[in-house]
Protein backbone atom coordinates (compact mmCIF):
# COMPACT_ATOMS: atom_id res chain seq x y z
CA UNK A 1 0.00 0.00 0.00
CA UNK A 2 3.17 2.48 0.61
CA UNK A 3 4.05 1.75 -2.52
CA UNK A 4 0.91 2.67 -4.05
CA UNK A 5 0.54 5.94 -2.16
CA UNK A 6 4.39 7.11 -3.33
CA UNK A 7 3.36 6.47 -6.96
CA UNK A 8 1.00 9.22 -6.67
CA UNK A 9 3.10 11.48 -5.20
CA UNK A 10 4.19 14.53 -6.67
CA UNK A 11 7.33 15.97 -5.80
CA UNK A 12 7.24 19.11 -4.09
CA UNK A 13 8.87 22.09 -6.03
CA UNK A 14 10.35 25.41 -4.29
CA UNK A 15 9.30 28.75 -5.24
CA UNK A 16 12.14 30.00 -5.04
CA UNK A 17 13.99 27.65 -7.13
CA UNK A 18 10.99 28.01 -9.86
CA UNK A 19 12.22 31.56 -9.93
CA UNK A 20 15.93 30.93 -10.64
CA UNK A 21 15.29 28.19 -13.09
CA UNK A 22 12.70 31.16 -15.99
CA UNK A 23 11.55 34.46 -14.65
CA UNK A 24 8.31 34.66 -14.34
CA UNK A 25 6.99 37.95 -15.79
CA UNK A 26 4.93 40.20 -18.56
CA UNK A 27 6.83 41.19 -20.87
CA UNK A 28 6.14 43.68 -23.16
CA UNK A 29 5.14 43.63 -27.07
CA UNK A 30 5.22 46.03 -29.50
CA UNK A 31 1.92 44.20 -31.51
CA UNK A 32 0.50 46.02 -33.61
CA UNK A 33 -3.55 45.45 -34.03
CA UNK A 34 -4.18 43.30 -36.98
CA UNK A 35 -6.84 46.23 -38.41
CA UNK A 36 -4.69 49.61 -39.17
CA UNK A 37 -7.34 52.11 -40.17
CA UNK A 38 -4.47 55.06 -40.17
CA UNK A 39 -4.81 55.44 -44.54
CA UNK A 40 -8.29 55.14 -44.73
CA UNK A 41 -10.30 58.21 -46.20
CA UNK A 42 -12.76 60.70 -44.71
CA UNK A 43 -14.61 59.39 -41.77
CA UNK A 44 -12.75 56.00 -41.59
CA UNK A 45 -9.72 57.14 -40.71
CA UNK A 46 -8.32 56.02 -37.30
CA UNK A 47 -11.82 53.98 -36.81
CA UNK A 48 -9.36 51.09 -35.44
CA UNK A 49 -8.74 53.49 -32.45
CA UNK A 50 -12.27 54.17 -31.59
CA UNK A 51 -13.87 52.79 -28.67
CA UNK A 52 -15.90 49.79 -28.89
CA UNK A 53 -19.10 49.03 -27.49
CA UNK A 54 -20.48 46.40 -29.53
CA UNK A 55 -19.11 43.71 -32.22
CA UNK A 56 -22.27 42.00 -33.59
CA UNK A 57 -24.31 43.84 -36.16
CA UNK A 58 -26.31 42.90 -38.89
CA UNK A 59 -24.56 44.17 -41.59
CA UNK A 60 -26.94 45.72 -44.35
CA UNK A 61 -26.47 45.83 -48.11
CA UNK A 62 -27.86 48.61 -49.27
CA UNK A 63 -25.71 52.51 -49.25
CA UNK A 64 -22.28 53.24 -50.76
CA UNK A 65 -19.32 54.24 -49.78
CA UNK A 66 -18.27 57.83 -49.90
CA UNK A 67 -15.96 57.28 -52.79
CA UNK A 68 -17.96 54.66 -54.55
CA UNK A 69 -21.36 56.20 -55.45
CA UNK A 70 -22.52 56.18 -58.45
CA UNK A 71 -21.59 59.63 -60.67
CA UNK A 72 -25.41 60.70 -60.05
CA UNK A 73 -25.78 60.48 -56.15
CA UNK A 74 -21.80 61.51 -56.15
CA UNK A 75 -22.78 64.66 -57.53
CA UNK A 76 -25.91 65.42 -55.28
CA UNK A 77 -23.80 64.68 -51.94
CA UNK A 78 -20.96 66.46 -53.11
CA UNK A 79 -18.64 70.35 -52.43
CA UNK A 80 -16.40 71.63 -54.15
CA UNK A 81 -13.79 74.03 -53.08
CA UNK A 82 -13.35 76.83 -55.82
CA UNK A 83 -11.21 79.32 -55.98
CA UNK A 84 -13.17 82.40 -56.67
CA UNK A 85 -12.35 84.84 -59.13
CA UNK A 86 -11.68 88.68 -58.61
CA UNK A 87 -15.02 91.13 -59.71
CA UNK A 88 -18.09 88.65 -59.76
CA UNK A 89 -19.89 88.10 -56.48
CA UNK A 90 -20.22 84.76 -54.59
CA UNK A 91 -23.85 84.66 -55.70
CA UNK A 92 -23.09 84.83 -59.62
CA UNK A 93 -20.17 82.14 -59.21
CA UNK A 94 -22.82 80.14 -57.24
CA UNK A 95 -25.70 80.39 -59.83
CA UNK A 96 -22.47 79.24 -62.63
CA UNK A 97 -21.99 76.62 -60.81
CA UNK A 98 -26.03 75.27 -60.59
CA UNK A 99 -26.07 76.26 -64.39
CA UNK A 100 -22.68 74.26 -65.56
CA UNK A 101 -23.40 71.08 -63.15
CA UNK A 102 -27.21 70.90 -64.09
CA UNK A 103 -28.21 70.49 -60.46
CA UNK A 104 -31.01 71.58 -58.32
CA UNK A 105 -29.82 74.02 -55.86
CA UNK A 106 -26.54 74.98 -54.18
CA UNK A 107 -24.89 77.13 -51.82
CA UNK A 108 -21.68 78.39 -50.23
CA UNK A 109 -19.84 78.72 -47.39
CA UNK A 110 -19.48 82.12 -46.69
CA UNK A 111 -20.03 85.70 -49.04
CA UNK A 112 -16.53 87.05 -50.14
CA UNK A 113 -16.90 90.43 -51.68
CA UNK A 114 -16.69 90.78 -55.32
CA UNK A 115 -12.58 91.91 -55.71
CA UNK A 116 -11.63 89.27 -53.19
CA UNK A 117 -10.20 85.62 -54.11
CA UNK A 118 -9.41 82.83 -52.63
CA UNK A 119 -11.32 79.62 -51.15
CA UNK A 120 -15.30 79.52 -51.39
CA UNK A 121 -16.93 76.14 -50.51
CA UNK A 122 -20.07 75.34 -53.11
CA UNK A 123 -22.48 72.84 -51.34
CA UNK A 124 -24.33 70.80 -54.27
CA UNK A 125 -28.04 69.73 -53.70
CA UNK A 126 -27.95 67.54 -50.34
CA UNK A 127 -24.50 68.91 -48.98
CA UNK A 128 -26.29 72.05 -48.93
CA UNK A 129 -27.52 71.50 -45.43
CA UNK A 130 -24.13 71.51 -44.22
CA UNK A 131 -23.86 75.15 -45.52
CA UNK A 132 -24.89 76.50 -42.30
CA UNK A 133 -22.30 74.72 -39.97
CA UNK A 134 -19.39 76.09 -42.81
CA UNK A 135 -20.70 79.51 -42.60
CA UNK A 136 -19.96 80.08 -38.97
CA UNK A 137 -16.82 78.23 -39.53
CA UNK A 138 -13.37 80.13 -38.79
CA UNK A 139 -11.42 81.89 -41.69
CA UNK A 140 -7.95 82.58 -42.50
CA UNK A 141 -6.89 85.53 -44.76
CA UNK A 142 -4.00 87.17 -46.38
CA UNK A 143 -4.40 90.80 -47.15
CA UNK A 144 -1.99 93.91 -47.75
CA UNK A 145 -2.65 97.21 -46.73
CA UNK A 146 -1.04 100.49 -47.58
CA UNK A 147 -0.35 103.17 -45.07
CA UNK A 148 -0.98 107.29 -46.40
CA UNK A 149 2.50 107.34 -45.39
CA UNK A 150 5.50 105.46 -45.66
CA UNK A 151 7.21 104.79 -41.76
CA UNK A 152 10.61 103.45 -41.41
CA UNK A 153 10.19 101.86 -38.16
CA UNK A 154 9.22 98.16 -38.70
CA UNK A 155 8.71 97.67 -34.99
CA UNK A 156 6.32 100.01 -34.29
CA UNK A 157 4.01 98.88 -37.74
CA UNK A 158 4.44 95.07 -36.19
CA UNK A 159 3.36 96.21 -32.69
CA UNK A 160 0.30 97.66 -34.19
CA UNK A 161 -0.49 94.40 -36.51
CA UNK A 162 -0.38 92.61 -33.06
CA UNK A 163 -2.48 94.60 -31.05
CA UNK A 164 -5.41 94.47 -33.06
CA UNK A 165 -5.90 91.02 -32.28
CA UNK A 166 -8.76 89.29 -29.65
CA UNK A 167 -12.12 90.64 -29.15
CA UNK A 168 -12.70 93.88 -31.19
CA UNK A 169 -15.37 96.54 -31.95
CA UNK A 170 -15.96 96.91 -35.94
CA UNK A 171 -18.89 98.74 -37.68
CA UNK A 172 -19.02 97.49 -41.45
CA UNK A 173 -17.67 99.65 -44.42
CA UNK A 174 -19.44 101.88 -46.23
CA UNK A 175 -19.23 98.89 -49.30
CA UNK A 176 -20.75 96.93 -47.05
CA UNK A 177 -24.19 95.13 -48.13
CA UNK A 178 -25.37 94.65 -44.71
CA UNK A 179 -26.56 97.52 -42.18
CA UNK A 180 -23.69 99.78 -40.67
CA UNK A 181 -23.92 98.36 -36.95
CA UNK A 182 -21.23 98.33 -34.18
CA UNK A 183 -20.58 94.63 -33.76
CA UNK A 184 -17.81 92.51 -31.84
CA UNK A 185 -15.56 90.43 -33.83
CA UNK A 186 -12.66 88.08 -32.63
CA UNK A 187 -9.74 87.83 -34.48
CA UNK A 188 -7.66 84.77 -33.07
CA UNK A 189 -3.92 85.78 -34.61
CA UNK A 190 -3.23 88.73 -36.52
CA UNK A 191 0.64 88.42 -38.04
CA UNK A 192 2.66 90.38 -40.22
CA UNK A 193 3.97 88.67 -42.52
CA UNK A 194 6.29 91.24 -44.53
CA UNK A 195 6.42 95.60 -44.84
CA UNK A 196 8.00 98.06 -47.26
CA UNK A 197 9.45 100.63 -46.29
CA UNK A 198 9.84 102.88 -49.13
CA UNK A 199 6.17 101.92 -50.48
CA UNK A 200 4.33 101.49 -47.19
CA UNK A 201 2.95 98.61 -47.92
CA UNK A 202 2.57 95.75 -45.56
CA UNK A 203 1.07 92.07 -45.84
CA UNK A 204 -1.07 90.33 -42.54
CA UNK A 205 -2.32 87.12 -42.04
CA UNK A 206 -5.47 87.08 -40.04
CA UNK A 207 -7.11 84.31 -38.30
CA UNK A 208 -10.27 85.58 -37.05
CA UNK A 209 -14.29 83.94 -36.63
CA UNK A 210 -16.54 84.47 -39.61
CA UNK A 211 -18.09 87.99 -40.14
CA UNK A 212 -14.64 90.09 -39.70
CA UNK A 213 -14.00 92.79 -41.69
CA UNK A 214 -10.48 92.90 -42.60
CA UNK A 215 -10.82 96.15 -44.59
CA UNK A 216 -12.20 97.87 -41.44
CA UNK A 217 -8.67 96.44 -39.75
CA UNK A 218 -6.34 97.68 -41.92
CA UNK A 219 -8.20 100.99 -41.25
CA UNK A 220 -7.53 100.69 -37.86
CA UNK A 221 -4.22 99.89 -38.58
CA UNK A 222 -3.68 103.23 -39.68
CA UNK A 223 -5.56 105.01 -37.24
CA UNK A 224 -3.05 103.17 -34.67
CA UNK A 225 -0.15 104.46 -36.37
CA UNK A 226 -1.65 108.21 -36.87
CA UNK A 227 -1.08 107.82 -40.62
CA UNK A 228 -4.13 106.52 -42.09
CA UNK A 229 -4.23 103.25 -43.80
CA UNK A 230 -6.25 101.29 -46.43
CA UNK A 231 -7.23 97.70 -47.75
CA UNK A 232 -4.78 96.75 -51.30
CA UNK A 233 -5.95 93.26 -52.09
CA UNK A 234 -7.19 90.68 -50.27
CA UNK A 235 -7.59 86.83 -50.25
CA UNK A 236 -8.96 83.78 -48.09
CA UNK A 237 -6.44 80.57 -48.25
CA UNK A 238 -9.13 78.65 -45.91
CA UNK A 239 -12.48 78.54 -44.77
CA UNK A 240 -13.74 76.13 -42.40
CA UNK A 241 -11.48 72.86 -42.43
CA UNK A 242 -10.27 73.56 -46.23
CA UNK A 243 -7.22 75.19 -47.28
CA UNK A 244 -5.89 75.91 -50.72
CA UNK A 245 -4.12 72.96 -50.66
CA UNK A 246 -7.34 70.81 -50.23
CA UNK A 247 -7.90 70.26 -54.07
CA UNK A 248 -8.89 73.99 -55.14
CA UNK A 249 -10.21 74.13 -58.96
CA UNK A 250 -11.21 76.73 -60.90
CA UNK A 251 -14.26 77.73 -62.84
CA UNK A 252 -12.60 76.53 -66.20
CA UNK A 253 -12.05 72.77 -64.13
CA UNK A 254 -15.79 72.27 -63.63
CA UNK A 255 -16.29 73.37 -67.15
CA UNK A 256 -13.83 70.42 -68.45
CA UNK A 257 -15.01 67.96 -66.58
CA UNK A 258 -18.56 68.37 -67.00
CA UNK A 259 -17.90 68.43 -70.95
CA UNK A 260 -15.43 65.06 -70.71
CA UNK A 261 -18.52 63.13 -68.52
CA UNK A 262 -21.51 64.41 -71.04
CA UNK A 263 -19.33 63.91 -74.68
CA UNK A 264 -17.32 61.07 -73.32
CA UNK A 265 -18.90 59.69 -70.68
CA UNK A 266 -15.60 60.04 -68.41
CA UNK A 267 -16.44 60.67 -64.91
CA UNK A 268 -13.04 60.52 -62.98
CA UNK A 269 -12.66 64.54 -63.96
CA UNK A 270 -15.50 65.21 -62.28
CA UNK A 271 -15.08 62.79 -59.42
CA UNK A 272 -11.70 64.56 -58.88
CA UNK A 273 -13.65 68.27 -58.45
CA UNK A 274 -16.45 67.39 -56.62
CA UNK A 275 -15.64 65.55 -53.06
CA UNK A 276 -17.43 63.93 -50.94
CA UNK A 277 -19.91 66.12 -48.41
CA UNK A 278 -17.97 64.09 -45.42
CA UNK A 279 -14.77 65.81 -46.36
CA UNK A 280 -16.37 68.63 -44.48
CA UNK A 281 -16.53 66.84 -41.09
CA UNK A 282 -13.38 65.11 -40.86
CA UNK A 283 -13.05 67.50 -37.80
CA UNK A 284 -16.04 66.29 -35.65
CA UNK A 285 -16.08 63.71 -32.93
CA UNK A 286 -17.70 60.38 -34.45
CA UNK A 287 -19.97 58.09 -33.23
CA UNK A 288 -20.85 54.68 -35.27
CA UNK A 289 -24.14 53.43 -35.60
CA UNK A 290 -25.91 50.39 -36.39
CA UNK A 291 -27.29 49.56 -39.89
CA UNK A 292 -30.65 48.81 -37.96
CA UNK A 293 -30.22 52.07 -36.54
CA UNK A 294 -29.56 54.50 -39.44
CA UNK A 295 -33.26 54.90 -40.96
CA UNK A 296 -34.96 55.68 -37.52
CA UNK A 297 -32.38 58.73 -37.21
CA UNK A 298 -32.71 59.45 -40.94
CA UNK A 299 -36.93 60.19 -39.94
CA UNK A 300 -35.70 62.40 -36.94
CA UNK A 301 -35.40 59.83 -33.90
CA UNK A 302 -33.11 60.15 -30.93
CA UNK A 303 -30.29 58.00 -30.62
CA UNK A 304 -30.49 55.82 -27.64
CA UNK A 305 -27.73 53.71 -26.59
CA UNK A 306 -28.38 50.18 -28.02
CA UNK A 307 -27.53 51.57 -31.62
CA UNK A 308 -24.09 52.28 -30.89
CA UNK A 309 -21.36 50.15 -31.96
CA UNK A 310 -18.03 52.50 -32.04
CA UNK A 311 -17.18 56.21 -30.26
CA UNK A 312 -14.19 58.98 -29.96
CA UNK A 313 -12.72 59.22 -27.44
CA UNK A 314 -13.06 62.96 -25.38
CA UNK A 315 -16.64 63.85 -26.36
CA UNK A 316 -18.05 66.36 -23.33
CA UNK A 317 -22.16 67.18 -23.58
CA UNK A 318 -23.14 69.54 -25.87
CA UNK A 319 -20.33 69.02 -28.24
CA UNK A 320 -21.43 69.32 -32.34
CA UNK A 321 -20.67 65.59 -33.63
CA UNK A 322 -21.40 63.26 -36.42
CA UNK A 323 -23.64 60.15 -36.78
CA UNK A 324 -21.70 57.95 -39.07
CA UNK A 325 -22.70 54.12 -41.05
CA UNK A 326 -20.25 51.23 -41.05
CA UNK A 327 -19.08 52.26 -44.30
CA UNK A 328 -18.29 55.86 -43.62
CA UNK A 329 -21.34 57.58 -44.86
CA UNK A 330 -22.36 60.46 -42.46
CA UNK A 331 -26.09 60.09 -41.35
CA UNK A 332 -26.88 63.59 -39.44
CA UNK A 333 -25.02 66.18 -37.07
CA UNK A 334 -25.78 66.11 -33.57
CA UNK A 335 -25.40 66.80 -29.88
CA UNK A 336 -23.76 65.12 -27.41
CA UNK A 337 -25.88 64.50 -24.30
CA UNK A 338 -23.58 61.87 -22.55
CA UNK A 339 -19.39 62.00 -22.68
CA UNK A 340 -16.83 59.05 -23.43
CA UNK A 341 -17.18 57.72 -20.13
CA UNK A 342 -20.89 58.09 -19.21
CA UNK A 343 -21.54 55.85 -22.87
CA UNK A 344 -18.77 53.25 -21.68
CA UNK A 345 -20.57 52.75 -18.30
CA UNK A 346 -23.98 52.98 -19.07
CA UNK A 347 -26.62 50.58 -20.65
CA UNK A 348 -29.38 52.31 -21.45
CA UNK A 349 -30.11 55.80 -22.38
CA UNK A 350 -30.31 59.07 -25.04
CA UNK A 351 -26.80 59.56 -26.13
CA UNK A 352 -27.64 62.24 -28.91
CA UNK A 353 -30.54 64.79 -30.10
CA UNK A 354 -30.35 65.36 -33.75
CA UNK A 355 -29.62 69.26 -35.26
CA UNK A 356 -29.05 68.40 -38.95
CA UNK A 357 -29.92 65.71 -41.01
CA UNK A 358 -28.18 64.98 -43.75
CA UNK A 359 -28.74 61.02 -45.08
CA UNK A 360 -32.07 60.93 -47.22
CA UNK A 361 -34.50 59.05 -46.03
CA UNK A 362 -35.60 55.09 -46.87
CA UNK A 363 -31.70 54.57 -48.12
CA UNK A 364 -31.79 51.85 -45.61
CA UNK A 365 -34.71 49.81 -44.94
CA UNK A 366 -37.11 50.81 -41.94
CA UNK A 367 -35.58 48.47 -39.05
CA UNK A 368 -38.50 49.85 -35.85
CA UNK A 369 -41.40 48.72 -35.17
CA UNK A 370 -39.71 44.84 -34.51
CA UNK A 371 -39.94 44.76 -31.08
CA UNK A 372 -41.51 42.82 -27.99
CA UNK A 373 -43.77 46.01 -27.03
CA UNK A 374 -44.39 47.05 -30.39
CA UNK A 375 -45.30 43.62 -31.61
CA UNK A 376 -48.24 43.28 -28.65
CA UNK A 377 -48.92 46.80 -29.92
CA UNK A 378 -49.53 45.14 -33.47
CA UNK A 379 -51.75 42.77 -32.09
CA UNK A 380 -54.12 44.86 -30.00
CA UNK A 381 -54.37 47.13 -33.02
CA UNK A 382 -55.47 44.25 -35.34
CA UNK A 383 -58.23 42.83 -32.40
CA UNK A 384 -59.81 46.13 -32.55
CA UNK A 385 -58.40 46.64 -29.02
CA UNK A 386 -56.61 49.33 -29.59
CA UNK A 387 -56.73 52.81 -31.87
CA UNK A 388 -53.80 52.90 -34.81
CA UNK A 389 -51.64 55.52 -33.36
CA UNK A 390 -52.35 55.04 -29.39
CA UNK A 391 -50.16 53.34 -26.85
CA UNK A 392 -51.21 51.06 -24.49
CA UNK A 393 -53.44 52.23 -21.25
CA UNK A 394 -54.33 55.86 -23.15
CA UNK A 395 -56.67 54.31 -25.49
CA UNK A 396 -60.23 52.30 -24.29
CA UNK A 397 -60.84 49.11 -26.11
CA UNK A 398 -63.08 49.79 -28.83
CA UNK A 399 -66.19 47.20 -28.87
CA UNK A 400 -67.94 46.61 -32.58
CA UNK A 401 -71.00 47.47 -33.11
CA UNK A 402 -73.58 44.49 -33.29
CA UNK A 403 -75.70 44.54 -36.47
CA UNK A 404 -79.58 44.48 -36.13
CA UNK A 405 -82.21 41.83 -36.92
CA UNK A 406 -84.42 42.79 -39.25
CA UNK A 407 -87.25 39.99 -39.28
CA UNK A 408 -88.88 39.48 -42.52
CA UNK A 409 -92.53 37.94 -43.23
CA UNK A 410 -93.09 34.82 -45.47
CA UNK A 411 -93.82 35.67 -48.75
CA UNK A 412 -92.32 39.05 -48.62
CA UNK A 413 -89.53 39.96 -50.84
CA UNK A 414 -86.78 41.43 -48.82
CA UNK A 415 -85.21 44.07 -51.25
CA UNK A 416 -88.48 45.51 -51.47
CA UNK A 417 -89.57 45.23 -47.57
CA UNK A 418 -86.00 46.82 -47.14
CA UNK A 419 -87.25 49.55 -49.41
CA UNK A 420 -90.53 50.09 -47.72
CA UNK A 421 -88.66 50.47 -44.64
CA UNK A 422 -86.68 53.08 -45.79
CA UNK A 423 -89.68 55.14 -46.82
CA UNK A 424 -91.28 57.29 -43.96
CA UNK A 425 -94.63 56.36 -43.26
CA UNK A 426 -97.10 59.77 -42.32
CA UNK A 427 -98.66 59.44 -38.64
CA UNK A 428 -102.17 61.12 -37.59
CA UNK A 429 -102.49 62.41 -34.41
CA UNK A 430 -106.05 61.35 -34.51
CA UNK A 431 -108.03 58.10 -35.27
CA UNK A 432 -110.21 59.90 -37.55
CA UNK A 433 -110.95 59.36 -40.80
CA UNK A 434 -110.88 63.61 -41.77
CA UNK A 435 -108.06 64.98 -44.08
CA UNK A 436 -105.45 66.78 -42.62
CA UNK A 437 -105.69 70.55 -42.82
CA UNK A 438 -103.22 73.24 -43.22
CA UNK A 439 -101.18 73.79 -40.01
CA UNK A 440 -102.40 75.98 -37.31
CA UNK A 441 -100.87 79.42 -36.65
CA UNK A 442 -101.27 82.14 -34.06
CA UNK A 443 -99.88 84.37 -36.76
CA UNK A 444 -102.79 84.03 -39.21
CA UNK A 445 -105.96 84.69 -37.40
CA UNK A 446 -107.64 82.30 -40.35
CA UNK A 447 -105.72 79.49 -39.05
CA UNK A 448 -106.76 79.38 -35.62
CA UNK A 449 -108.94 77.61 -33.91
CA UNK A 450 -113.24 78.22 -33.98
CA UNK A 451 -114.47 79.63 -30.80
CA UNK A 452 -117.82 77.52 -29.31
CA UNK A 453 -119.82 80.98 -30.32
CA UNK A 454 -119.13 80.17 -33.92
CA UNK A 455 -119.63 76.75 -33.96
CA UNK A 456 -123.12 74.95 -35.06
């Protein structure tokens, strides 16, 4: 039996000498996750580093990618970032724009006056409704002024550049389409970038909110340096989250292409000039939704928490974001009611309220209406217990009316006793057998009733 017993033994091994024999640790890897999102366009890119909330989604067939549409729904979701041309207005480059493309409406980004160049953002048809959001975007411009007279101190011109800079009072020039009103304007960095002395001319750089006048501050420029000053030339190298380097084209570039896709049926001209509408929130905070989830938002619902499958990282309440598919596309803009955390915690709840939408609707199928409530909802509805549109308990069951028994004699046909039925029958107020006589009337003494003098 103690032989038995040792066979099962196992020998006893020291901790200590475990340690000396492989140290026992974590050590650290430099792994790489197997999906690297970092070179994918618009929306997509950096998706790998969002966090995740769920995996499992039914994945849905129908919508495109940004950059595969088809040429016709490319064009309808699509801006373009032209470079405007000295003496026409913003409106009159618009309106080319509708006229050359063939489109229904469009709209841009911010009004530039007529002698000023640089970027100008055309919205096409259903990017359009971002138009708003680009308007009160921030803009960056390069302008030179010219001073009555020529100073030779540099550092006193550069101290005046810089001062103008932060929360200023401006009243609109006299050029000025809009009404002549004392308004507050922020200019964020105000640089300059070169002067001449012997000309007394100077270039600036101003970063500043939408609605500054920059020919108002070179004025004040010149009322800074006791010399007077006035607005050269001007031009805006980016509005919003484009820059001149963002694929600017020209008015003769829309032209081309749109002749190469109608004579030659060559669309990768015009795919080149028109991007994609989600070029225009590569900025925002993201938030993935289910393909289940997209059509209810696209018909103005809430988003509640069970259609979210991916999230940035840092979003407070109140923040501006972007509802976004599985394949890029953005649904609608919206605001934050929850942050980062208070989505990774939670289970339930309203994460967003819609401001803009931008999907159309019915793109993806209609996904609501599938669940355990609304399917007993279905049922009462279809019993007769329940109105279309009411919810359960606000709503009294409505009871059918019982049809009545109409008894019919033997020998009687029953269209025709239905039809005497129909037909008002006259009832005497007497038993006797005397006509009836014209109605009686207090009016008309005729009328009235005999006394018992005249009677026989």
């Amino acid at each position: 039996m103690d032989s038995k017993k040792s066979k099962h033994k196992r020998p006893k091994v020291d901790v200590g000498s475990l340690q000396a024999a492989e140290p026992v640790a974590i050590v650290s890897e430099n792994k790489r996750p197997t999906l690297d999102c970092s070179q994918w366009p618009l929306l997509l890119k950096n998706v790998h580093l969002m966090n995740v909330r769920e995996c499992h989604f039914e994945a849905d067939t129908t919508g495109y990618s940004p950059l595969h549409r088809p040429i016709e729904e490319h064009i309808q979701t699509g801006v373009i970032n032209l470079d405007k041309p000295s003496n026409p207005s913003s409106h009159e480059v618009v309106a080319w724009v509708k006229r050359a493309l063939c489109v229904g409406k469009t709209g841009h980004s911010g009004t530039l006056d007529p002698k000023v160049t640089g970027c100008l953002i055309v919205c096409i048809d259903r990017a359009t409704r971002l138009v708003k959001s680009q308007q009160s975007a921030g803009k960056v411009y390069v302008g030179i002024f010219r001073l009555h007279e020529a100073l030779d101190d540099y550092k006193r011109v550069h101290q005046a550049v810089e001062t103008l800079s932060g929360a200023l009072f401006q009243r609109p020039p006299l050029v000025a389409a809009v009404k002549r009103q004392l308004r507050v304007r922020t200019v964020y960095e105000n640089k300059l970038l070169e002067y001449d002395k012997e000309k007394g001319l100077g270039v600036i750089r101003v970063t500043c909110e939408a609605g500054t006048y920059v020919r108002t501050l070179c004025v004040h420029i010149g009322l800074l340096l006791g010399c007077g000053g006035v607005m050269e030339e001007l031009r805006r190298i980016r509005s919003g989250i484009l820059t001149e380097e963002d694929n600017m084209v020209t008015m003769h570039d829309i032209l081309d292409a749109k002749w190469l896709y109608d004579n030659r049926r060559d669309e990768s001209y015009l795919r080149r000039v028109i991007m994609p509408l989600e070029k225009l929130l590569i900025g925002h905070k993201r938030i993935m939704l289910k393909d289940t989830a997209v059509s209810a938002i696209c018909y103005g619902a809430k988003l509640m928490l069970p259609g979210v499958l991916r999230y940035d990282n840092d979003i407070t309440v109140n923040d501006e974001i972007v509802l976004m598919t599985t394949k890029g596309e953005a649904i609608a803009i919206a605001i934050a009611l929850m942050t980062t955390a208070t989505i990774a915690t939670c289970d339930h709840g309203l994460v967003a309220k819609l401001k803009r939408v931008i999907m159309e609707r019915d793109l993806y199928p209609r996904q609501w209406g599938r669940g355990p409530v609304a399917m007993e909802r279905k049922k009462l509805v279809a019993q007769g217990l329940l109105s279309k549109y009411a919810k359960p308990g606000e709503a009294p069951p409505v009871v059918p009316a019982t049809p009545k028994v109409v008894k019919v004699e033997d020998g009687v046909d029953p269209k025709v006793h239905k039809r005497n039925s129909q037909t008002p029958v006259p009832v005497s107020s007497s038993s006797s057998d005397e006509e009836p006589g014209p109605p009686r009337s207090k009016k008309n003494p005729k009328l009235q009733e005999p006394s018992s003098d005249e009677s026989d």
